[in-house]
PDB file of N, CA and C in Angstrom:
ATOM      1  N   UNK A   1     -19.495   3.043  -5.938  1.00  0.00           N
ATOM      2  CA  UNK A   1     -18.245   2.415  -5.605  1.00  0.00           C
ATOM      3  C   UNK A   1     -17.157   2.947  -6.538  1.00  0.00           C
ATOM      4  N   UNK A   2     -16.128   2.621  -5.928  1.00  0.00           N
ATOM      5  CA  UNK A   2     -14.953   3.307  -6.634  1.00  0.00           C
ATOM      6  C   UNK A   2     -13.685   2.289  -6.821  1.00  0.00           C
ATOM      7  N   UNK A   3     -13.288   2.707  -7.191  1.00  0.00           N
ATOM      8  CA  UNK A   3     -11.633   1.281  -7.318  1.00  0.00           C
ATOM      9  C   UNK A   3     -10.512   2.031  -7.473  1.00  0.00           C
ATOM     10  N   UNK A   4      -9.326   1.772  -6.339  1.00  0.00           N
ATOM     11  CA  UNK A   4      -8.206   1.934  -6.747  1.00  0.00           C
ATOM     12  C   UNK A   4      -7.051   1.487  -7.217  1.00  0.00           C
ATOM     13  N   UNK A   5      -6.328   1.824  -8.190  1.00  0.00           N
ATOM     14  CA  UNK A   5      -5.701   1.187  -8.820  1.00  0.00           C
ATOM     15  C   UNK A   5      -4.048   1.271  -8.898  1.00  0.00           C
ATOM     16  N   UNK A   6      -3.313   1.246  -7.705  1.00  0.00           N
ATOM     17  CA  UNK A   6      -1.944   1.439  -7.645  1.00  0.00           C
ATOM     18  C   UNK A   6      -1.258   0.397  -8.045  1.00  0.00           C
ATOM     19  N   UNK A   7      -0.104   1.129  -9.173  1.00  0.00           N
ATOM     20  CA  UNK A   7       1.029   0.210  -9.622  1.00  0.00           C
ATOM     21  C   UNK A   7       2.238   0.410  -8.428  1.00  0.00           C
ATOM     22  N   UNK A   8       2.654  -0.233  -8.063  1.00  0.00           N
ATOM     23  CA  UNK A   8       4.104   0.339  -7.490  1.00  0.00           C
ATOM     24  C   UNK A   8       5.599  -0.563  -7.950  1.00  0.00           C
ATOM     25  N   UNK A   9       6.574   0.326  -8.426  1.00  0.00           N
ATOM     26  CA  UNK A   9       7.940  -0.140  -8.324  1.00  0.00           C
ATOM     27  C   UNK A   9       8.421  -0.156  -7.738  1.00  0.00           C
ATOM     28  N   UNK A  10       8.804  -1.137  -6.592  1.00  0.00           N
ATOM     29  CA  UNK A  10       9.875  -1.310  -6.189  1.00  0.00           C
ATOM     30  C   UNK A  10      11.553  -1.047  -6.334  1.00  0.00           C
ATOM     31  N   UNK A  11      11.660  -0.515  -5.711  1.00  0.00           N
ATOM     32  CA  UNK A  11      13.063  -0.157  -5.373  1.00  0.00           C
ATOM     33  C   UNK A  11      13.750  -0.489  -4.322  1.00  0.00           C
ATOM     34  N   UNK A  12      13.042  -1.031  -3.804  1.00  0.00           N
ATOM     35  CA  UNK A  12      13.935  -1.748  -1.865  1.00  0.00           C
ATOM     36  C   UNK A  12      14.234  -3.247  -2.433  1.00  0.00           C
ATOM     37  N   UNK A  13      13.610  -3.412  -1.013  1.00  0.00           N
ATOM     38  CA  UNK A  13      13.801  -4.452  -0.679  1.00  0.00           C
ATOM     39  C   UNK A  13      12.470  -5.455  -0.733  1.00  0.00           C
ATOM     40  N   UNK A  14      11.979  -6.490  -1.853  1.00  0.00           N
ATOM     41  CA  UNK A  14      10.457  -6.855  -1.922  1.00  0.00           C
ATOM     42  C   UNK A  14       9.650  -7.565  -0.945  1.00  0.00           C
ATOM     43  N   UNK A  15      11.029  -8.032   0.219  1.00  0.00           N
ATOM     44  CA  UNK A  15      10.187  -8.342   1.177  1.00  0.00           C
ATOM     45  C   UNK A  15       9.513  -7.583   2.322  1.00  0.00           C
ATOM     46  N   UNK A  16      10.876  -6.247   2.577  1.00  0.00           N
ATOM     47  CA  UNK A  16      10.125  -5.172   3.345  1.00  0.00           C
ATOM     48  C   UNK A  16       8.747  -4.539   2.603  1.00  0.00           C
ATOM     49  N   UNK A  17       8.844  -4.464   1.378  1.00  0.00           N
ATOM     50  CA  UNK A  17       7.241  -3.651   1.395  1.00  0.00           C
ATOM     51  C   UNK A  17       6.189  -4.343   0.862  1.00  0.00           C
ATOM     52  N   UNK A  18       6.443  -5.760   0.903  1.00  0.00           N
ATOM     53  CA  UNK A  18       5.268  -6.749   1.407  1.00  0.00           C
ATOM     54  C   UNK A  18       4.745  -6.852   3.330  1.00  0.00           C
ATOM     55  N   UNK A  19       6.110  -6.284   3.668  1.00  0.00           N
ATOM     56  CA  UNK A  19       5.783  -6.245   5.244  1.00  0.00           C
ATOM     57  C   UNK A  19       5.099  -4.697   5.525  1.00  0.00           C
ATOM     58  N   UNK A  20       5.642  -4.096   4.667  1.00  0.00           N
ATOM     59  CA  UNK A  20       4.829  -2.595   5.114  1.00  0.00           C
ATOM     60  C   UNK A  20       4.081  -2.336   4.313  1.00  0.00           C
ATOM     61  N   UNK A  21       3.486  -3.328   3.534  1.00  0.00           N
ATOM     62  CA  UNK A  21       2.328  -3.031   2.852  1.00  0.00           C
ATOM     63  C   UNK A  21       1.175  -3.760   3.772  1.00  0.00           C
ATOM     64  N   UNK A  22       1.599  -4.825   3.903  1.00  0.00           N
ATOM     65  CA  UNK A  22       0.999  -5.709   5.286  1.00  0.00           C
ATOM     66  C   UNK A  22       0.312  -5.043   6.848  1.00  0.00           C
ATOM     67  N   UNK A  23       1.288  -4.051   6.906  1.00  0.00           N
ATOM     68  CA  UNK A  23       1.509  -2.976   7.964  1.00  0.00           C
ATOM     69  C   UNK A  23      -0.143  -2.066   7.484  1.00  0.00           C
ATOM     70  N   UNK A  24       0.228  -1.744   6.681  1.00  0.00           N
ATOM     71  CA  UNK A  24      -0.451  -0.530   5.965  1.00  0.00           C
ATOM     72  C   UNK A  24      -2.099  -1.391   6.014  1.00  0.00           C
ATOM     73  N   UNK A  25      -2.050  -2.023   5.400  1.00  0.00           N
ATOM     74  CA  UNK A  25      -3.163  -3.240   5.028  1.00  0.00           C
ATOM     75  C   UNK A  25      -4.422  -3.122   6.097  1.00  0.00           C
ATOM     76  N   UNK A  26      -4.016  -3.526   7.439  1.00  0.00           N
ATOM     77  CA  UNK A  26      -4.410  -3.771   8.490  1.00  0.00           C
ATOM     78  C   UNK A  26      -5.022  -2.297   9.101  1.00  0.00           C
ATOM     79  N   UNK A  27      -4.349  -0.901   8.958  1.00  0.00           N
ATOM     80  CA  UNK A  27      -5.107   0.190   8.924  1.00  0.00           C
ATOM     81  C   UNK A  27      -6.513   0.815   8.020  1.00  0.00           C
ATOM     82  N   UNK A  28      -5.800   0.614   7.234  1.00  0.00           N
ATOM     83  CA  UNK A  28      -7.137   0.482   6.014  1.00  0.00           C
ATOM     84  C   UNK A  28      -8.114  -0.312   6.277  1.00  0.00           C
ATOM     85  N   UNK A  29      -7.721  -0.796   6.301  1.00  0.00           N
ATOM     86  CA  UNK A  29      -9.257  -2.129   6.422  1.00  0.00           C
ATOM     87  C   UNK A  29     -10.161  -2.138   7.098  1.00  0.00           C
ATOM     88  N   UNK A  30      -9.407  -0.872   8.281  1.00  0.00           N
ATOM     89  CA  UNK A  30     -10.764  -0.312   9.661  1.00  0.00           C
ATOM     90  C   UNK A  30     -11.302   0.536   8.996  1.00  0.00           C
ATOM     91  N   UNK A  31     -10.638   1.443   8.254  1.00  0.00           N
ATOM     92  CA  UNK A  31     -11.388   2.854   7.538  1.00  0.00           C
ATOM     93  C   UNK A  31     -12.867   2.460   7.365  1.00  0.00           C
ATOM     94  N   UNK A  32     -13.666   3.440   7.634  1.00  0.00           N
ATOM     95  CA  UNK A  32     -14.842   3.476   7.013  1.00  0.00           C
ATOM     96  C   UNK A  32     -15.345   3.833   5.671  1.00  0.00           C
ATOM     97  N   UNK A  33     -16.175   3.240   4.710  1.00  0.00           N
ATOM     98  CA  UNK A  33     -15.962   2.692   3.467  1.00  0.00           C
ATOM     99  C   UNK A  33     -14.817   1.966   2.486  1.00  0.00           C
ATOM    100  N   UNK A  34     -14.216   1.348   3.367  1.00  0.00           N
ATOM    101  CA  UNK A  34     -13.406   0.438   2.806  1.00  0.00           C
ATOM    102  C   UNK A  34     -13.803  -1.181   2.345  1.00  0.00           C
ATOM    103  N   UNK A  35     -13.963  -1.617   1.285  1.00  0.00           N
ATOM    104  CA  UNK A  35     -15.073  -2.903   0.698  1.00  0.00           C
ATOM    105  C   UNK A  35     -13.703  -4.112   0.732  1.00  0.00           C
ATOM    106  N   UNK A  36     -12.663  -3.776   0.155  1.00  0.00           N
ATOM    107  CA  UNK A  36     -11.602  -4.916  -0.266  1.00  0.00           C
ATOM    108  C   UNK A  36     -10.445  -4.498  -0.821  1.00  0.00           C
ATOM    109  N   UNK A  37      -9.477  -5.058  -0.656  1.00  0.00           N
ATOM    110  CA  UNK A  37      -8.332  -5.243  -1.629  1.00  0.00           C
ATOM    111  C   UNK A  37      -7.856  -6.153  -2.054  1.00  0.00           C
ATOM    112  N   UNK A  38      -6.882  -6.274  -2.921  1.00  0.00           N
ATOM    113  CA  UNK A  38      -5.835  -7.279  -3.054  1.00  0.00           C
ATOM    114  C   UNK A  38      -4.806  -6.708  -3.844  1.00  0.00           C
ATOM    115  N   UNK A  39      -3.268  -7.436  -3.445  1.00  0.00           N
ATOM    116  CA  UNK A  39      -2.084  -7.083  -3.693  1.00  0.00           C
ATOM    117  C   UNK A  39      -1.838  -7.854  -5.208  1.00  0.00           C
ATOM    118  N   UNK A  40      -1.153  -7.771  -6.318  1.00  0.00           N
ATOM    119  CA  UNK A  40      -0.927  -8.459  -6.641  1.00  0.00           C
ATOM    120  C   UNK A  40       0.218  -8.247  -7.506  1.00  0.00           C
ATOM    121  N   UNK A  41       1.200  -9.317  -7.948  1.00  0.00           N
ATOM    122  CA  UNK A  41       2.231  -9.474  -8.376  1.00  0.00           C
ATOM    123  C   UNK A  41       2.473 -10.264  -9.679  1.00  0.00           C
ATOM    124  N   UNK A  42       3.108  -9.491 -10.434  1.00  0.00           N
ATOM    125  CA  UNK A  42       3.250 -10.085 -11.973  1.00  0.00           C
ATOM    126  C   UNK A  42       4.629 -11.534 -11.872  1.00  0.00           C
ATOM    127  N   UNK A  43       3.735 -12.791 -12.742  1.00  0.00           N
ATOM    128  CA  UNK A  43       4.541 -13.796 -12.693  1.00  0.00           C
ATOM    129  C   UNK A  43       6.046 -13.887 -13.388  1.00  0.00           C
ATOM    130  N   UNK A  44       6.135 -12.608 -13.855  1.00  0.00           N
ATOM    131  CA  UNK A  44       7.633 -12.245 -14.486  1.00  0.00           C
ATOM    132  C   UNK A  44       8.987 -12.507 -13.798  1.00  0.00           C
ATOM    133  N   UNK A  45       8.336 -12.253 -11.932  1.00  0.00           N
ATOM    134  CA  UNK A  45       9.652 -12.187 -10.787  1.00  0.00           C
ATOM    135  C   UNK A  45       9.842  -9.981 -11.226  1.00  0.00           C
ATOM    136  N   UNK A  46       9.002  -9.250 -12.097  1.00  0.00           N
ATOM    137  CA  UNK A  46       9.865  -8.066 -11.841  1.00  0.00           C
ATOM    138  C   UNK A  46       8.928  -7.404 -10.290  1.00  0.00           C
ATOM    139  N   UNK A  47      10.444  -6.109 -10.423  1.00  0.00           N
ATOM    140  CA  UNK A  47       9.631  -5.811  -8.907  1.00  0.00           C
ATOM    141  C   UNK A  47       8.496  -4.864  -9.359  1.00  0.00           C
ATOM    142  N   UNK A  48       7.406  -5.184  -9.636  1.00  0.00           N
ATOM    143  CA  UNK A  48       6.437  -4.301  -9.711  1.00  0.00           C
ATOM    144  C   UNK A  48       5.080  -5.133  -9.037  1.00  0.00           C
ATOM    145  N   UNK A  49       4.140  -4.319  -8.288  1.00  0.00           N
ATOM    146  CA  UNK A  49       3.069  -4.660  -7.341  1.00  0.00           C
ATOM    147  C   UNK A  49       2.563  -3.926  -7.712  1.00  0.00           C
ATOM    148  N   UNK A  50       0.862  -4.386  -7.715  1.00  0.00           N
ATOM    149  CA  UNK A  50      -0.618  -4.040  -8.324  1.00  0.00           C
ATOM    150  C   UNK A  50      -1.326  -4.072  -7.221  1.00  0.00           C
ATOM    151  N   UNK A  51      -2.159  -2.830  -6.586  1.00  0.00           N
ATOM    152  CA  UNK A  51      -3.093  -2.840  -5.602  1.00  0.00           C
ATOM    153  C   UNK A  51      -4.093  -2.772  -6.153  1.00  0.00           C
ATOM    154  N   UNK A  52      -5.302  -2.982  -6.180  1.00  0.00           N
ATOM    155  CA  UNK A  52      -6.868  -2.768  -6.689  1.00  0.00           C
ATOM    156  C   UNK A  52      -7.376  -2.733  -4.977  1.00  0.00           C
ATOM    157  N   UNK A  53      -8.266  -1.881  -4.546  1.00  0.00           N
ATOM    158  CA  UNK A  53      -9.118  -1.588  -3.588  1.00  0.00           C
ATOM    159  C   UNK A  53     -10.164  -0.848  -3.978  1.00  0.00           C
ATOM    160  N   UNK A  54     -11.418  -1.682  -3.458  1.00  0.00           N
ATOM    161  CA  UNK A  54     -12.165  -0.655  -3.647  1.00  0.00           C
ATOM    162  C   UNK A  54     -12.660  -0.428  -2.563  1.00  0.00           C
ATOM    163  N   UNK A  55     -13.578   0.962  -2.584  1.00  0.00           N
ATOM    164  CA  UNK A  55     -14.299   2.030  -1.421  1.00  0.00           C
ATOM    165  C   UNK A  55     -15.675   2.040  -1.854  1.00  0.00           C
ATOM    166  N   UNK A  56     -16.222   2.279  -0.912  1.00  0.00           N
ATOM    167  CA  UNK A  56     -17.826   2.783  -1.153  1.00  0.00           C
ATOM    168  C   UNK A  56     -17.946   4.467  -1.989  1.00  0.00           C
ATOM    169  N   UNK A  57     -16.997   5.010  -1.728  1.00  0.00           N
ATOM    170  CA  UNK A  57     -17.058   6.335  -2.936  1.00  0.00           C
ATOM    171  C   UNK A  57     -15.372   7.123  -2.416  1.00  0.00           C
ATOM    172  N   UNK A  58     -15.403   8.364  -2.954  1.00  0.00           N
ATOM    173  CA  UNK A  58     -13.900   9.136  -3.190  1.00  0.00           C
ATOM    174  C   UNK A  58     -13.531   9.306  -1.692  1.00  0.00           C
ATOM    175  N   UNK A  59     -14.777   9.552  -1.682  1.00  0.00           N
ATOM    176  CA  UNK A  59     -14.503  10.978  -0.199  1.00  0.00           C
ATOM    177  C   UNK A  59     -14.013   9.588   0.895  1.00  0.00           C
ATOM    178  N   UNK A  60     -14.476   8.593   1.190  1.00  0.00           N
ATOM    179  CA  UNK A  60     -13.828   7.621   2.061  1.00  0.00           C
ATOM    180  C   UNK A  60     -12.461   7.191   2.118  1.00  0.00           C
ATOM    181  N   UNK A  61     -12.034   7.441   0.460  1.00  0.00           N
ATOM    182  CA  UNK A  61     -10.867   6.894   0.227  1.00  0.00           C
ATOM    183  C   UNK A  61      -9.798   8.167   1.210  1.00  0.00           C
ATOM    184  N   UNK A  62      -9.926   8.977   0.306  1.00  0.00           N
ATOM    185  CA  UNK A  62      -9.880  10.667   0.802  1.00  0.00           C
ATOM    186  C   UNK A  62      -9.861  10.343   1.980  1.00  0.00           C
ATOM    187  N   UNK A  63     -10.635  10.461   3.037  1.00  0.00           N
ATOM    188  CA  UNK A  63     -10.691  10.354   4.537  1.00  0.00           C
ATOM    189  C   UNK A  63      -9.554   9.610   5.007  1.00  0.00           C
ATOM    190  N   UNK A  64      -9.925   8.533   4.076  1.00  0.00           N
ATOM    191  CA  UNK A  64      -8.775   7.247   4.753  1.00  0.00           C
ATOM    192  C   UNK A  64      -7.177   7.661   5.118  1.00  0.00           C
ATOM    193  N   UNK A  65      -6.833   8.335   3.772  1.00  0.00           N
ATOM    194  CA  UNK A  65      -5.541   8.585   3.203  1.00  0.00           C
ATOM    195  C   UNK A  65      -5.269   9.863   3.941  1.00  0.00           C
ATOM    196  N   UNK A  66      -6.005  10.826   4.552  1.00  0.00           N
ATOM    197  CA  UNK A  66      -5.053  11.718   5.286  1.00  0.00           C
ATOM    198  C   UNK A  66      -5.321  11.224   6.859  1.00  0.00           C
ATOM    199  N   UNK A  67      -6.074   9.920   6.817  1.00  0.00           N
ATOM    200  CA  UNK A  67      -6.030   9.570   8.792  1.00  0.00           C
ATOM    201  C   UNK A  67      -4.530   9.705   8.978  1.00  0.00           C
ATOM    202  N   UNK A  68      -4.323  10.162  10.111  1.00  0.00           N
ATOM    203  CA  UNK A  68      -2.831   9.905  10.500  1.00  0.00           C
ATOM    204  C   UNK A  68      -2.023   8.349  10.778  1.00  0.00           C
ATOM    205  N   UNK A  69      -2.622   7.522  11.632  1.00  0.00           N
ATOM    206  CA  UNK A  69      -2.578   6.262  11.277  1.00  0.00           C
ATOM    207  C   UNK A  69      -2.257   5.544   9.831  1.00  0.00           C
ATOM    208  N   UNK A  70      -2.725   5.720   8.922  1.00  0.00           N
ATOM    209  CA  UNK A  70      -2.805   5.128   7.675  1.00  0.00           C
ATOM    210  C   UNK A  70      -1.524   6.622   6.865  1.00  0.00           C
ATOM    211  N   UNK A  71      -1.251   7.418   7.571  1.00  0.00           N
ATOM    212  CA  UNK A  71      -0.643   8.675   6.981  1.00  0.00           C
ATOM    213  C   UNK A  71       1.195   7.639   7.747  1.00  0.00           C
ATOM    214  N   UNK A  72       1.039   7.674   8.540  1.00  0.00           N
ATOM    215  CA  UNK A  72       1.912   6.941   9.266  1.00  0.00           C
ATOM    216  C   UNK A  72       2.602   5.557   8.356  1.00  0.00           C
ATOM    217  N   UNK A  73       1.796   4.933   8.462  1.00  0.00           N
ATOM    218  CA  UNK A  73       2.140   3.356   8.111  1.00  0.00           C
ATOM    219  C   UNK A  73       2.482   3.633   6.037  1.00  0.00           C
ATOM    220  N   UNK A  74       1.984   4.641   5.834  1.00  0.00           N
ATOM    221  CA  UNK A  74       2.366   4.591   4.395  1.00  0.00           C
ATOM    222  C   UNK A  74       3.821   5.435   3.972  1.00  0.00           C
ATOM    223  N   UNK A  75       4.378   5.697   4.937  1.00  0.00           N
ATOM    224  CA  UNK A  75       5.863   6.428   5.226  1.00  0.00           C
ATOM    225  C   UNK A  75       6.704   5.336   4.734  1.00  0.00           C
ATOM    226  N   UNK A  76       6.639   4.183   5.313  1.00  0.00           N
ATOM    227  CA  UNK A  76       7.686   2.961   4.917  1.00  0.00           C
ATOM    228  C   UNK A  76       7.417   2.584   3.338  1.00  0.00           C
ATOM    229  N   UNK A  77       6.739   2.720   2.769  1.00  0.00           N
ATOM    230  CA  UNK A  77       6.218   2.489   1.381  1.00  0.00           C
ATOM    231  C   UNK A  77       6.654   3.332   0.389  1.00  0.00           C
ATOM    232  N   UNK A  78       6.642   4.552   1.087  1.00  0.00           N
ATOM    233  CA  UNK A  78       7.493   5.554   0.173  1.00  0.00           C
ATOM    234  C   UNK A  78       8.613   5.381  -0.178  1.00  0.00           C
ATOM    235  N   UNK A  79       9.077   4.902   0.758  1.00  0.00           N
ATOM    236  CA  UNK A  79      11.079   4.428   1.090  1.00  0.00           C
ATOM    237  C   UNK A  79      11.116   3.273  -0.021  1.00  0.00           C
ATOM    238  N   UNK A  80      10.095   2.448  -0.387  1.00  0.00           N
ATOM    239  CA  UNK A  80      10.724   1.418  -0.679  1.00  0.00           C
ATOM    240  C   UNK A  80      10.258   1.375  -2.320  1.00  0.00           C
ATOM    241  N   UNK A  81       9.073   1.930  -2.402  1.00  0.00           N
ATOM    242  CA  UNK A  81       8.664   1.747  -3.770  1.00  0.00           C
ATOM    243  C   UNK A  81       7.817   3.461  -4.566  1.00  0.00           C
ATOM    244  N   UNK A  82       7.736   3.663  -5.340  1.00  0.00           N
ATOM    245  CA  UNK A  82       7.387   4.494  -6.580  1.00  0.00           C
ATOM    246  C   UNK A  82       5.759   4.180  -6.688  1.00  0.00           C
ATOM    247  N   UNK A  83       4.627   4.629  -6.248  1.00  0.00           N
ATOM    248  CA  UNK A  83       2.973   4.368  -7.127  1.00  0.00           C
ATOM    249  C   UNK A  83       2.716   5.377  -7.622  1.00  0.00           C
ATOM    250  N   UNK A  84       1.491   4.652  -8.303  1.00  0.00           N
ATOM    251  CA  UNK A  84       1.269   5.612  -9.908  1.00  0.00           C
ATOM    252  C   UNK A  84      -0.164   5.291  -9.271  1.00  0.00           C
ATOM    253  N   UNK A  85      -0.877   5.944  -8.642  1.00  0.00           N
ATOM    254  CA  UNK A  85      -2.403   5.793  -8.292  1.00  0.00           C
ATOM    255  C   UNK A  85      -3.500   6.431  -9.128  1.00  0.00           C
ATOM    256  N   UNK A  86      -4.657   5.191  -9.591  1.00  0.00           N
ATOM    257  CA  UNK A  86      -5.165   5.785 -10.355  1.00  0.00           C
ATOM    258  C   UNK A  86      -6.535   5.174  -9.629  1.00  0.00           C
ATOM    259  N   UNK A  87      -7.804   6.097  -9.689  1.00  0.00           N
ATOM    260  CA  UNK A  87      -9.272   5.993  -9.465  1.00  0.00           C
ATOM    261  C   UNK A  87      -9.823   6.226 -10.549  1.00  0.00           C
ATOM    262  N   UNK A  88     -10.634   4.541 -10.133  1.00  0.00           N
ATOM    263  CA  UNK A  88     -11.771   4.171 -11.541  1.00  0.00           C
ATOM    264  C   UNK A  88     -12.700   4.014 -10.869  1.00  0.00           C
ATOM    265  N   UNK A  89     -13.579   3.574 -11.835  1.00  0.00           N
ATOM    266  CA  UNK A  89     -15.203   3.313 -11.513  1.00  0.00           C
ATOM    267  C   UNK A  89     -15.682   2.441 -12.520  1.00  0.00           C
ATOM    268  N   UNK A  90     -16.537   1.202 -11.695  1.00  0.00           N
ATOM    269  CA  UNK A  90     -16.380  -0.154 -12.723  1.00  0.00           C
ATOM    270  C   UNK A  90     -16.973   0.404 -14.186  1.00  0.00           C
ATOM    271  N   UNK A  91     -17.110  -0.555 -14.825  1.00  0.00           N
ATOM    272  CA  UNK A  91     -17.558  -0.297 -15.425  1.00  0.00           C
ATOM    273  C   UNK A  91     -18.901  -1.264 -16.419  1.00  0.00           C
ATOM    274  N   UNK A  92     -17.734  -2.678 -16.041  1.00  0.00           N
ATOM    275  CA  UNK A  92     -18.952  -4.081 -16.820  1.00  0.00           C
ATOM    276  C   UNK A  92     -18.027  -4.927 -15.529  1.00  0.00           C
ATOM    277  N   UNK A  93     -18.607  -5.970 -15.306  1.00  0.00           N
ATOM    278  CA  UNK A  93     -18.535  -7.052 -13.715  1.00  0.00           C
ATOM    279  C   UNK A  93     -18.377  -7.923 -14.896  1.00  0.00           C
ATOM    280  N   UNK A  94     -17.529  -9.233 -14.882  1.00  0.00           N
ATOM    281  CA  UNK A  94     -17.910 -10.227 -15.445  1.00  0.00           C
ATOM    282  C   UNK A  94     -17.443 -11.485 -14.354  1.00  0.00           C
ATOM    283  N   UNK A  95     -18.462 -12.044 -14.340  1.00  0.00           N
ATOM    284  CA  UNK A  95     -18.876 -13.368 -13.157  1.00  0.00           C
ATOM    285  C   UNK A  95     -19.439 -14.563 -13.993  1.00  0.00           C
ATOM    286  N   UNK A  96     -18.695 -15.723 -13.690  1.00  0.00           N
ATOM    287  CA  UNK A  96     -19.181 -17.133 -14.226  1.00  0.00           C
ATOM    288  C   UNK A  96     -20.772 -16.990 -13.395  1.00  0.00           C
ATOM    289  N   UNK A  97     -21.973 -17.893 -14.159  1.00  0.00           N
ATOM    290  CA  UNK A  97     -23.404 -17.576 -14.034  1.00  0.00           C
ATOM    291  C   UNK A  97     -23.448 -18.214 -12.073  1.00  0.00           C
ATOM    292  N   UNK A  98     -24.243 -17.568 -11.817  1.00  0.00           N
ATOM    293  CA  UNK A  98     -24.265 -18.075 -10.430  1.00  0.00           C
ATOM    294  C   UNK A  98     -23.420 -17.142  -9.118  1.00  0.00           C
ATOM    295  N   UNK A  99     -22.719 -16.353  -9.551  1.00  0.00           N
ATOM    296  CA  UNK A  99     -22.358 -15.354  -9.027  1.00  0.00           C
ATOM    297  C   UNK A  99     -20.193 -15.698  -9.085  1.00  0.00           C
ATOM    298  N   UNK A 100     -19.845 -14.956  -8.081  1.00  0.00           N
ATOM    299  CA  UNK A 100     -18.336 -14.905  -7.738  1.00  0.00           C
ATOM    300  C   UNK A 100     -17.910 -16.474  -6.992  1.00  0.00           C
ATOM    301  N   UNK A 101     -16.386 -16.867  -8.029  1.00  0.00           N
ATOM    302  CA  UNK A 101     -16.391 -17.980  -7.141  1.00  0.00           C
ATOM    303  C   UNK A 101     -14.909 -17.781  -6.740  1.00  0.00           C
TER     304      UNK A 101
END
């Protein structure tokens, strides 16, 4: 498994690229080896957004990212915000005993 790790700045407008990230969201999520994401946003109010997704390995992510579909829907994202994409690989899990709650 793999994890991705995009920061993005905003520069638009924060509700359009919650909508075209939304947009975007819904393509991905068909990709094959695609496990999860989530968006997330610092309680500061600045415009900066945190993606974490992970994949079953590179090459899926890879696949994903030049489908045309998902090549498409990530056009509006460009317009609106700046990412800094980075791929990790876990490294230690930490879970209260009993698993994920």
């Amino acid at each position: 498994m793999i994890v991705l790790v995009n920061v993005f700045e905003v520069r638009g407008s924060e509700a359009e690229f919650e909508r075209a990230f939304t947009d975007l969201s819904a393509s991905v999520r068909a990709r094959p080896g695609f496990l999860h994401h989530r968006l997330l946003r610092p309680r500061d109010g600045s415009p900066t957004y945190i993606n974490v997704a992970e994949w079953e390995n590179e090459q899926s992510l890879r696949d994903a990212l030049s489908h045309p579909e998902v090549t498409r829907r990530l056009a509006p994202l460009a317009a609106l915000a700046t990412g800094t994409p980075t791929i990790c690989h876990p490294v230690l899990d930490g879970f209260p005993p009993g698993g994920m709650t």
